[in-house]
N, C-alpha and C. Protein backbone atom coordinates (compact mmCIF):
# COMPACT_ATOMS: atom_id res chain seq x y z
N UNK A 1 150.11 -18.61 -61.46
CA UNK A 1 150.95 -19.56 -60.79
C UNK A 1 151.44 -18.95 -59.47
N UNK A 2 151.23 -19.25 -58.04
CA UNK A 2 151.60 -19.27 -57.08
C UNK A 2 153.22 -19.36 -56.96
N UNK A 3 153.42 -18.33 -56.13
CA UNK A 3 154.89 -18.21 -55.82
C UNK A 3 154.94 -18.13 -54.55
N UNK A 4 156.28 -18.38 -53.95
CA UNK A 4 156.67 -18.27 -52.40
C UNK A 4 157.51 -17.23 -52.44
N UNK A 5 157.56 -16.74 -51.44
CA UNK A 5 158.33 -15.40 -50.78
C UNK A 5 158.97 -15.78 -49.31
N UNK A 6 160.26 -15.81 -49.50
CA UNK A 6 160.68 -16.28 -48.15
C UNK A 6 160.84 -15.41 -47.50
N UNK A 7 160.86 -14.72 -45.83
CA UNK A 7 161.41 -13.89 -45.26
C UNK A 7 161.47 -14.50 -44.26
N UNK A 8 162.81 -13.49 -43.33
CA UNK A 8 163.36 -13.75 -42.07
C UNK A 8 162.07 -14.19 -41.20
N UNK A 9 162.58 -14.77 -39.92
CA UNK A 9 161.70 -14.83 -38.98
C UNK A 9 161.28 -13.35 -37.86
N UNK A 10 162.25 -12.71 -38.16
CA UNK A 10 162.42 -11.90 -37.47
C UNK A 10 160.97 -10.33 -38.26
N UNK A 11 161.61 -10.52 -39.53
CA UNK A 11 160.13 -9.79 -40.34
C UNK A 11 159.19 -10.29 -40.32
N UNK A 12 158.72 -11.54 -40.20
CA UNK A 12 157.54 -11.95 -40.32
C UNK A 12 156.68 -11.31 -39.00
N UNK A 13 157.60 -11.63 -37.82
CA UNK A 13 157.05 -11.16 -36.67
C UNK A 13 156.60 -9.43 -36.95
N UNK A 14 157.68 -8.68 -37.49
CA UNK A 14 157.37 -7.39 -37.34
C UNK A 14 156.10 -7.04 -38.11
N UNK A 15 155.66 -7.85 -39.34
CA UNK A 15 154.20 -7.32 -39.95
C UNK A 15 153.62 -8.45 -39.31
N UNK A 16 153.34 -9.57 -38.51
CA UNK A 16 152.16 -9.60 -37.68
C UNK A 16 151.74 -8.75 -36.72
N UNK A 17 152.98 -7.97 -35.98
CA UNK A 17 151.97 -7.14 -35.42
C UNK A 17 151.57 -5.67 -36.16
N UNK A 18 151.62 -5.80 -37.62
CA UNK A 18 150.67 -4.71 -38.21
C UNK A 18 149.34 -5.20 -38.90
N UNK A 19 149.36 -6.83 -38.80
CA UNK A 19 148.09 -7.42 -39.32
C UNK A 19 146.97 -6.98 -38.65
N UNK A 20 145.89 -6.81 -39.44
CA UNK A 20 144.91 -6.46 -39.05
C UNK A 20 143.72 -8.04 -38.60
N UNK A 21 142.88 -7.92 -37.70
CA UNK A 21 142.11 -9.35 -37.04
C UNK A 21 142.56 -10.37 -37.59
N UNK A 22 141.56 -11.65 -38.72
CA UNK A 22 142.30 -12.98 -39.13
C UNK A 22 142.85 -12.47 -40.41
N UNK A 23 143.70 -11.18 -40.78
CA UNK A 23 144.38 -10.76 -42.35
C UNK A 23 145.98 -11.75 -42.06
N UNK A 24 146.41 -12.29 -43.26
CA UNK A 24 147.11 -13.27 -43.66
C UNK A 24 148.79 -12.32 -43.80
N UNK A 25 149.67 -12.96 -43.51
CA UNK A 25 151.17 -12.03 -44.72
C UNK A 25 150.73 -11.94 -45.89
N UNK A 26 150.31 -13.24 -46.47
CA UNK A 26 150.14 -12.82 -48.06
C UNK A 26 149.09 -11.60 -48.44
N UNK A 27 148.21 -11.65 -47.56
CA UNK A 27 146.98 -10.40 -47.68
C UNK A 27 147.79 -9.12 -47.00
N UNK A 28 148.55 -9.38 -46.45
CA UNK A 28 149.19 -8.03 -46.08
C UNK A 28 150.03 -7.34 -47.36
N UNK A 29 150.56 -8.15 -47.91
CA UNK A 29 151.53 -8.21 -48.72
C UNK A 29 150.90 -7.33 -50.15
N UNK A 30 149.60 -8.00 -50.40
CA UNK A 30 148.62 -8.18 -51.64
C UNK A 30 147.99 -6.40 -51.69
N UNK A 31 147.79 -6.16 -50.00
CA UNK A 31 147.56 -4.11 -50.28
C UNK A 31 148.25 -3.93 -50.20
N UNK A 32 149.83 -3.89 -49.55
CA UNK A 32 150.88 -3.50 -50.25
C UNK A 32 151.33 -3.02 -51.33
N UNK A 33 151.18 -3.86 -51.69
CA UNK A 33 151.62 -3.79 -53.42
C UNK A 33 149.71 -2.63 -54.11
N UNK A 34 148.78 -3.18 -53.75
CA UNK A 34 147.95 -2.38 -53.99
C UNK A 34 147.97 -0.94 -54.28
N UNK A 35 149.04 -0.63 -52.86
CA UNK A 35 148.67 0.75 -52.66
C UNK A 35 150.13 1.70 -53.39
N UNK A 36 151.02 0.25 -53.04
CA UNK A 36 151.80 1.57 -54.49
C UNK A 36 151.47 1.28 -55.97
N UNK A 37 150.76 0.81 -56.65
CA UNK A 37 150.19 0.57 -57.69
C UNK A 37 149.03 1.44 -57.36
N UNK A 38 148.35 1.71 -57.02
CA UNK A 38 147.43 3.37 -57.02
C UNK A 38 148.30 4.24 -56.90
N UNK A 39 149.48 4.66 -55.87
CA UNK A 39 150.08 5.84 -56.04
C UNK A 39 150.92 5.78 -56.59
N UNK A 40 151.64 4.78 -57.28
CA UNK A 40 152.83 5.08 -58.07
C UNK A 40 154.44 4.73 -57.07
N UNK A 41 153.90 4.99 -55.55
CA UNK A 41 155.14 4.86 -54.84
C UNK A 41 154.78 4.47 -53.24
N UNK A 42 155.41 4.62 -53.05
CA UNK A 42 154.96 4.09 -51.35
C UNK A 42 155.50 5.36 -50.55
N UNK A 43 154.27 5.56 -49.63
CA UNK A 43 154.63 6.62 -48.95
C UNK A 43 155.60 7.65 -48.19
N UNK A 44 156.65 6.79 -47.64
CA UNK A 44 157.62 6.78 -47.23
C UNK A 44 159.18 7.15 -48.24
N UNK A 45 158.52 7.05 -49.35
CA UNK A 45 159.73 7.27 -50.81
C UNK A 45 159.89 8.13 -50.76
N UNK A 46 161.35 8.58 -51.04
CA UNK A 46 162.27 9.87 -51.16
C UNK A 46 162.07 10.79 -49.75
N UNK A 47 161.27 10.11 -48.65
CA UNK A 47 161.18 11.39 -47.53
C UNK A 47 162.34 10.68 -46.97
């Protein structure tokens, strides 16, 4: 079942410009979550 995720306008802007060519928020969102589910954490944790 499809869910919505609301965010500011102001974030949305800040991960389009980390999108990569035609990649989506939700596909941004989707390795996100990918990649701390392989490592356990997100890179940036506890530094």
């Amino acid at each position: 079942m499809p869910r919505t995720v609301e965010i500011s306008d102001d974030l949305a802007e800040r991960i389009e410009g980390h999108l990569e060519d035609d990649e989506t928020i939700a596909e941004f969102f989707e390795g996100f979550v990918s990649i701390y589910e392989q490592e356990g954490r997100f890179l940036q944790e506890g530094a």
